[in-house]
Protein backbone atom coordinates (compact mmCIF):
# COMPACT_ATOMS: atom_id res chain seq x y z
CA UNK A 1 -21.77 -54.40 -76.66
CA UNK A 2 -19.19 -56.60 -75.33
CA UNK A 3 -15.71 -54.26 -74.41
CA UNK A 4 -12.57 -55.89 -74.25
CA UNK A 5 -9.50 -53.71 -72.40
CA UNK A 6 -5.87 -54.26 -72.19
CA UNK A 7 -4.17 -52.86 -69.53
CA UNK A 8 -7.57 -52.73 -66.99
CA UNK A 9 -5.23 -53.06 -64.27
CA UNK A 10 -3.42 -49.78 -64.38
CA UNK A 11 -4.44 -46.24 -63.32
CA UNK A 12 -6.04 -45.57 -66.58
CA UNK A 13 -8.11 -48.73 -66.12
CA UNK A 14 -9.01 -48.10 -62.49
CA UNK A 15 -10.90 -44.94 -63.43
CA UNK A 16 -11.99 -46.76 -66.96
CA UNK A 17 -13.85 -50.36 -65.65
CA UNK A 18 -16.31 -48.53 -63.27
CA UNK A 19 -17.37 -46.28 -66.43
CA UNK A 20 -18.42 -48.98 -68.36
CA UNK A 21 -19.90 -50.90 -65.89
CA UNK A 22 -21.75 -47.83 -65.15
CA UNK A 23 -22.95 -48.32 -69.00
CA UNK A 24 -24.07 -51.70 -68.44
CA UNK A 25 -21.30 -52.93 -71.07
CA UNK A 26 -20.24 -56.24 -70.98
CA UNK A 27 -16.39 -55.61 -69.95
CA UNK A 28 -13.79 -58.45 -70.54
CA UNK A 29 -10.57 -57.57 -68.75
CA UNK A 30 -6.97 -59.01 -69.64
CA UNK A 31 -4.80 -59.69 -66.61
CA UNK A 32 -0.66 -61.25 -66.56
CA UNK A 33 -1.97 -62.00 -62.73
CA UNK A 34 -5.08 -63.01 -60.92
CA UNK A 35 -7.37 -60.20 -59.97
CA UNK A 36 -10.16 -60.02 -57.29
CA UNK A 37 -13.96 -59.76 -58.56
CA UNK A 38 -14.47 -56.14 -59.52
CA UNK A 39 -18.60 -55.57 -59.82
CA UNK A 40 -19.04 -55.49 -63.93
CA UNK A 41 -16.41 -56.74 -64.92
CA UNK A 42 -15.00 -60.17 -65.73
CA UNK A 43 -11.18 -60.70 -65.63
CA UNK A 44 -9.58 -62.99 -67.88
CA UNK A 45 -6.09 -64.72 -67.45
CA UNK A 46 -3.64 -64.02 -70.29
CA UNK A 47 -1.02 -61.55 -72.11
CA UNK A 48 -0.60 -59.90 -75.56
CA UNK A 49 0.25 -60.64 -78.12
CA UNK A 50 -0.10 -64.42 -77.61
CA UNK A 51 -2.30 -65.31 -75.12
CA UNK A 52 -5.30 -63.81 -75.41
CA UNK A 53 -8.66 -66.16 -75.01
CA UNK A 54 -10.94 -65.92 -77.53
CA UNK A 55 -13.95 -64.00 -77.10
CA UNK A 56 -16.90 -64.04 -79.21
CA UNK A 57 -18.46 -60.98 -80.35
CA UNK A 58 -15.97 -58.26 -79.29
CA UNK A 59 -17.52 -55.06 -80.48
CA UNK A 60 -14.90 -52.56 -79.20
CA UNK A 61 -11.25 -52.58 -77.86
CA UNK A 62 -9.81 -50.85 -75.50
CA UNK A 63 -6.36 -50.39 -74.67
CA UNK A 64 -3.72 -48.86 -72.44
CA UNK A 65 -0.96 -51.58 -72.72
CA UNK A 66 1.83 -51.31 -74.99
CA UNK A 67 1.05 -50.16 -78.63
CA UNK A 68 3.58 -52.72 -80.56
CA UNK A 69 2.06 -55.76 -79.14
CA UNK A 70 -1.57 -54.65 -79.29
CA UNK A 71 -0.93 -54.01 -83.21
CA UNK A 72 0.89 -57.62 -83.62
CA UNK A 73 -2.54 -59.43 -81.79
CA UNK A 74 -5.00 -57.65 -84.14
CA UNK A 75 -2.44 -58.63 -87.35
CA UNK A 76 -2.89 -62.21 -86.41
CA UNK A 77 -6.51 -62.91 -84.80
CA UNK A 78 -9.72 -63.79 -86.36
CA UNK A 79 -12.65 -61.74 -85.67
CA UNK A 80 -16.12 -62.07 -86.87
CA UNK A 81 -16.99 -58.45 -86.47
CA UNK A 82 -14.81 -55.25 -86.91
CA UNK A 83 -14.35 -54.09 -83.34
CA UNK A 84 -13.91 -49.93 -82.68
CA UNK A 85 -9.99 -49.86 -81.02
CA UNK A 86 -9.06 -47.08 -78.94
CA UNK A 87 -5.25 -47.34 -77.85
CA UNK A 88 -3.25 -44.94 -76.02
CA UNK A 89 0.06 -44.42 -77.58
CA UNK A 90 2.51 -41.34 -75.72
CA UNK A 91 3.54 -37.46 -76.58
CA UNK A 92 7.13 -39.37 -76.66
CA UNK A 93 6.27 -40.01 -80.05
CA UNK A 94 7.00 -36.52 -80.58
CA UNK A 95 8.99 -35.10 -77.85
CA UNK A 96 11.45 -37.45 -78.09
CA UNK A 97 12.01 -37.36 -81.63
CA UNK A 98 14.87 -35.18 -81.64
CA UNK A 99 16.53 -35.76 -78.52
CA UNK A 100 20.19 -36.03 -77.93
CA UNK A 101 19.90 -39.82 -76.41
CA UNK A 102 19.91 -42.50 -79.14
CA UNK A 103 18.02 -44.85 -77.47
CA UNK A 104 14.76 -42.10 -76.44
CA UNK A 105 15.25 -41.35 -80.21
CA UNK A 106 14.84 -44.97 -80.69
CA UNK A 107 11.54 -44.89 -78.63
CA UNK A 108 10.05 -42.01 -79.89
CA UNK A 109 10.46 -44.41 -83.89
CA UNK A 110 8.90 -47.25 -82.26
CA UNK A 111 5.84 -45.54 -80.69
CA UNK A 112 5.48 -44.16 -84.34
CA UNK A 113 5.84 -47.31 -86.28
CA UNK A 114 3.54 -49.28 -83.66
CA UNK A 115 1.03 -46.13 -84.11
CA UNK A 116 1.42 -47.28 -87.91
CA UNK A 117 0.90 -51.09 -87.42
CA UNK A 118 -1.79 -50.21 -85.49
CA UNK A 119 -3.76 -48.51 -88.67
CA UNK A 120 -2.68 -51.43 -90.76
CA UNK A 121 -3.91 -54.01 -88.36
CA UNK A 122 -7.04 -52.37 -87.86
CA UNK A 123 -7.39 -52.35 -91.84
CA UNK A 124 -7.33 -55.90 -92.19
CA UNK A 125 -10.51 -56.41 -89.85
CA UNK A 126 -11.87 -53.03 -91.36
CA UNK A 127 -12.33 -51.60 -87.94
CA UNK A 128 -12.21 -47.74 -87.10
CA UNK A 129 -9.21 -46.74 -84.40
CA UNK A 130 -8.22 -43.70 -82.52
CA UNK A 131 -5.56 -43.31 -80.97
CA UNK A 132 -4.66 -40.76 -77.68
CA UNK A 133 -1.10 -39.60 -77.02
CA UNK A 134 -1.19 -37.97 -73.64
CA UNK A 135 1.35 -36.13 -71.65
CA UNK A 136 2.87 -37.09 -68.08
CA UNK A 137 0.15 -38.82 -66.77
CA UNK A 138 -0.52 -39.15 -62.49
CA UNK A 139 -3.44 -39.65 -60.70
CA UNK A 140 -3.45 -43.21 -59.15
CA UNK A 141 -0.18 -43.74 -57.41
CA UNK A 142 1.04 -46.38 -59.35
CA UNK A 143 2.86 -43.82 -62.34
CA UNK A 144 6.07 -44.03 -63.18
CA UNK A 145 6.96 -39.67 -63.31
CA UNK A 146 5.61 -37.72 -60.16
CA UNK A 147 4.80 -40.45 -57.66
CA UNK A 148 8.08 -42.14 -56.95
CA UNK A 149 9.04 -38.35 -56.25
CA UNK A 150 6.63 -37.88 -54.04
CA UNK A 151 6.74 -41.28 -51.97
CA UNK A 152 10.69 -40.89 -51.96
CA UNK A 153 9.92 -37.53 -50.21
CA UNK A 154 7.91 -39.05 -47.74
CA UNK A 155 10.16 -41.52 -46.89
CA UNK A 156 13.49 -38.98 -46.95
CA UNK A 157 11.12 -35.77 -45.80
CA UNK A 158 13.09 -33.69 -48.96
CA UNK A 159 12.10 -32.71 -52.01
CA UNK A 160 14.06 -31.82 -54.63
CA UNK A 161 13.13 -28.59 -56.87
CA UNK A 162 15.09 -27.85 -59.78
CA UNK A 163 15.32 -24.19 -61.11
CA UNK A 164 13.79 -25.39 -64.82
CA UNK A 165 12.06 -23.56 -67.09
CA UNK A 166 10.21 -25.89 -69.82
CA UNK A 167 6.69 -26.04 -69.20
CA UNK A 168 4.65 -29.31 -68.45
CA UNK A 169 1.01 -30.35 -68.88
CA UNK A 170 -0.02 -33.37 -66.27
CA UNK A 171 -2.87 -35.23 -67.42
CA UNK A 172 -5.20 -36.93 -64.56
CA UNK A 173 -5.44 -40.70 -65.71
CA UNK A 174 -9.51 -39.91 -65.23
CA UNK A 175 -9.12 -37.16 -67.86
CA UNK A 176 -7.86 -39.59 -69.44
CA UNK A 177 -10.59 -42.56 -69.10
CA UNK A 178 -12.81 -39.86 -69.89
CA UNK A 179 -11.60 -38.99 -73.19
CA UNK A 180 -11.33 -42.90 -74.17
CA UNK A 181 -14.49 -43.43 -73.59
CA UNK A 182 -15.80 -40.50 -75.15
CA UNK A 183 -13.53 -41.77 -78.52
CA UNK A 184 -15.67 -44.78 -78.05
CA UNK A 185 -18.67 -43.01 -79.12
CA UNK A 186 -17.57 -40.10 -81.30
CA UNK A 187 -17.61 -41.34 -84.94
CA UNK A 188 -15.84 -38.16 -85.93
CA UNK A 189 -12.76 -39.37 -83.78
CA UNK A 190 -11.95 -42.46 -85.93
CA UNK A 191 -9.07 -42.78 -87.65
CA UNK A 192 -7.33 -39.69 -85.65
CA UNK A 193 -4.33 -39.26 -83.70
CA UNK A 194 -6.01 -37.43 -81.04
CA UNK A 195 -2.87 -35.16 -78.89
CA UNK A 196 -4.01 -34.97 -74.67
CA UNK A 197 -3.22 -33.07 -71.98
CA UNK A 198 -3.84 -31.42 -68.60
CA UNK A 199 -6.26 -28.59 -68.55
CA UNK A 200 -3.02 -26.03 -67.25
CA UNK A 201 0.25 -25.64 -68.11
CA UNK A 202 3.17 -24.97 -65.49
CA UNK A 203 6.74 -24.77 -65.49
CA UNK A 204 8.78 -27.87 -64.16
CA UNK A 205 9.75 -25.67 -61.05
CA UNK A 206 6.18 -24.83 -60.58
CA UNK A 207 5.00 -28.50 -61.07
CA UNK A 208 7.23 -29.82 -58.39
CA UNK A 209 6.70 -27.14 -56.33
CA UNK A 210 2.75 -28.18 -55.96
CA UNK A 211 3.52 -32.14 -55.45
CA UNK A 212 5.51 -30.87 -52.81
CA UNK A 213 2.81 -28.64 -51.40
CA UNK A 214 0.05 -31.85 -51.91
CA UNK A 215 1.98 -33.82 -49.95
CA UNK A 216 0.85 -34.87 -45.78
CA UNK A 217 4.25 -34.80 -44.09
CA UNK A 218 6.25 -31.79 -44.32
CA UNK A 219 9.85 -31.85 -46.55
CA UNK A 220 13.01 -30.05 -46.85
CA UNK A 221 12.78 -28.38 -49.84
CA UNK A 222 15.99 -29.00 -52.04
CA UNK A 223 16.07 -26.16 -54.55
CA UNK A 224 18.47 -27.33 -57.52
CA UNK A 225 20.06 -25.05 -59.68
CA UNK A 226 20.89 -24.81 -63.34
CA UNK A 227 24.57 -25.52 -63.42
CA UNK A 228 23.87 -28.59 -60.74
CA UNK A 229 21.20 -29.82 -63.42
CA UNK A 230 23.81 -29.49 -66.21
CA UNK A 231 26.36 -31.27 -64.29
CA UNK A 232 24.37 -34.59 -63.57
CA UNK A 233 23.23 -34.21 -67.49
CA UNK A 234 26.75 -35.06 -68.02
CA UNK A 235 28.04 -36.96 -65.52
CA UNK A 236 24.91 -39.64 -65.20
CA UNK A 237 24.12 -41.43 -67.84
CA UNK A 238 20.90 -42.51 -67.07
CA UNK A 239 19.63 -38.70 -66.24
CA UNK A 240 20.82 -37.44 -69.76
CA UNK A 241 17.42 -37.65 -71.61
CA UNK A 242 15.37 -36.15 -68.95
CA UNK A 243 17.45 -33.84 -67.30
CA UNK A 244 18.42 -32.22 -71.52
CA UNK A 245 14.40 -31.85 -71.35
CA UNK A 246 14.28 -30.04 -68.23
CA UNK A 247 14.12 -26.29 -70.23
CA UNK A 248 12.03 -28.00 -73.12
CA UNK A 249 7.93 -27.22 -73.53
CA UNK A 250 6.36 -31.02 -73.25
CA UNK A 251 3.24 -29.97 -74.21
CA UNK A 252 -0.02 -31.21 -76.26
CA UNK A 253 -2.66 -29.39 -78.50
CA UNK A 254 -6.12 -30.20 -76.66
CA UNK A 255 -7.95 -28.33 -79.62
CA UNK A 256 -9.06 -31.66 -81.26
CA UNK A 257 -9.73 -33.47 -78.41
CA UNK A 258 -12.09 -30.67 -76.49
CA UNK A 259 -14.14 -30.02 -80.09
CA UNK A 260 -14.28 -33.32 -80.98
CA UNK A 261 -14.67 -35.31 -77.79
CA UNK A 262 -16.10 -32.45 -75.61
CA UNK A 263 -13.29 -32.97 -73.10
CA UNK A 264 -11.63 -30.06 -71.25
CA UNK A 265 -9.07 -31.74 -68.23
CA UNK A 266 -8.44 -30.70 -65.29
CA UNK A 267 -5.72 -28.05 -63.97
CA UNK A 268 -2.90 -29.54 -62.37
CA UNK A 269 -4.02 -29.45 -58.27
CA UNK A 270 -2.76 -32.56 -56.77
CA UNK A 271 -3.51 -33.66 -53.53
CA UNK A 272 -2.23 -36.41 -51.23
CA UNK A 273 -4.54 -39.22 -52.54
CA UNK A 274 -2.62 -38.73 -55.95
CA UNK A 275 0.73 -40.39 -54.51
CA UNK A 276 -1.06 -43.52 -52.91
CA UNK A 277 -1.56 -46.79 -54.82
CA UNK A 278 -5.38 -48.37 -54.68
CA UNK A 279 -6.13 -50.59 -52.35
């Protein structure tokens, strides 16, 4: 079985590659930038949608890179064989649906529609898909939600806690690898939309509250109230969308994924290794 994966190089991939090497797959990994040896598996220069090398034989695809693009490759290459894809869309498809910021409304449509093109594409070569939407994601160091908190603590030794209510479900990017490769080899999962997220559920406050405690320098805790929250909804732009969400459940289902994939994640116990990138 020859696997090819998009997106290898993020924290999804790092806890991915070294599963199916551990398989004895033959892995074929897509990079924008040169990338040292990693034992398994051989890196490839290139980018979706239109500059992918051709590979002969690709029996499954794998992908953590952006949904749109992925679906736009498939619409357009030739393959001899019709490849299994799992991709890994975001719970922004429906979280974001209704929010009061055009442009997240705007995201949440386009991670639907690529979710779409995806199907379609995958039609044309006849292959079976699934696709995972998981929640916040962390794990590696390299996210985009909980570490830049966390390494902006360390640096500034405070960390800000605001008084929120909604409830959050952090998914460990190894849950995560975990469940993709399990889609890999469940038949049952094909052509499924597959919801994923942490094994716990804890309020924002709470969540914060336990990078802060995971973290190896002490901080200043900066509790933030309600009416603060409300007032930077309003009077930054750029905090609208998330800060509206603050008091909002961001949750997933994990019913389909534990009975069909056998995958139960992890409760939500950072520690320290969580907010440092890989060597």
């Amino acid at each position: 079985m020859t696997v090819l994966v998009f997106g290898g190089s993020g924290q999804i991939g790092h806890y991915l590659l070294p599963l199916l090497s551990a398989r004895d797959e033959t892995v074929m990994a897509l990079s924008r930038i040169p990338r040292a040896p990693t034992p398994g598996v051989v890196w490839m220069a290139g980018r979706l949608p239109d500059s992918v090398p051709a590979i002969d034989d690709i029996s499954a695809i794998i992908s953590f890179g952006p949904l749109r693009l992925l679906s736009v490759w498939l619409s357009n290459v030739d393959l001899p064989h019709a490849p299994r894809v799992i991709a890994v869309s975001s719970m922004s498809a429906e979280s974001k649906r209704t929010s009061e910021v055009p442009a997240e409304r705007e995201i949440s449509q386009q991670l639907r529609d690529a979710e779409d093109a995806l199907a379609a594409a995958c039609a044309r070569h006849g292959s079976e898909w699934t696709v995972l939407r998981p929640t916040l994601i962390y794990g590696v160091g390299i996210d985009k939600s909980l570490t830049p908190i966390a390494q902006r603590a360390m640096r500034t030794r405070m960390f800000p806690l605001p008084m929120a209510r909604g409830l959050r479900q952090p998914l460990h990017a190894q849950d995560l690898a975990r469940a993709a490769l399990a889609a890999l080899d469940t038949p049952a999962a094909a052509m499924k939309v597959l919801p994923i997220g942490g094994g716990e559920r804890v309020s924002v406050g709470e969540m914060f509250a336990r990078v802060r405690r995971s973290l190896p320098v002490d901080t200043l805790p900066l509790p933030l109230p309600a009416w603060s929250l409300r007032v930077a909804r309003y009077g930054v732009a750029r905090l609208r969308g998330p800060l509206s969400r603050l008091d909002e459940d961001l949750i997933a289902d994990n019913t389909e994924v534990t009975r069909l994939l056998g995958i139960q994640p992890r409760a939500f116990r950072p520690d320290a290794d969580c907010w440092r990138p890989p060597a």
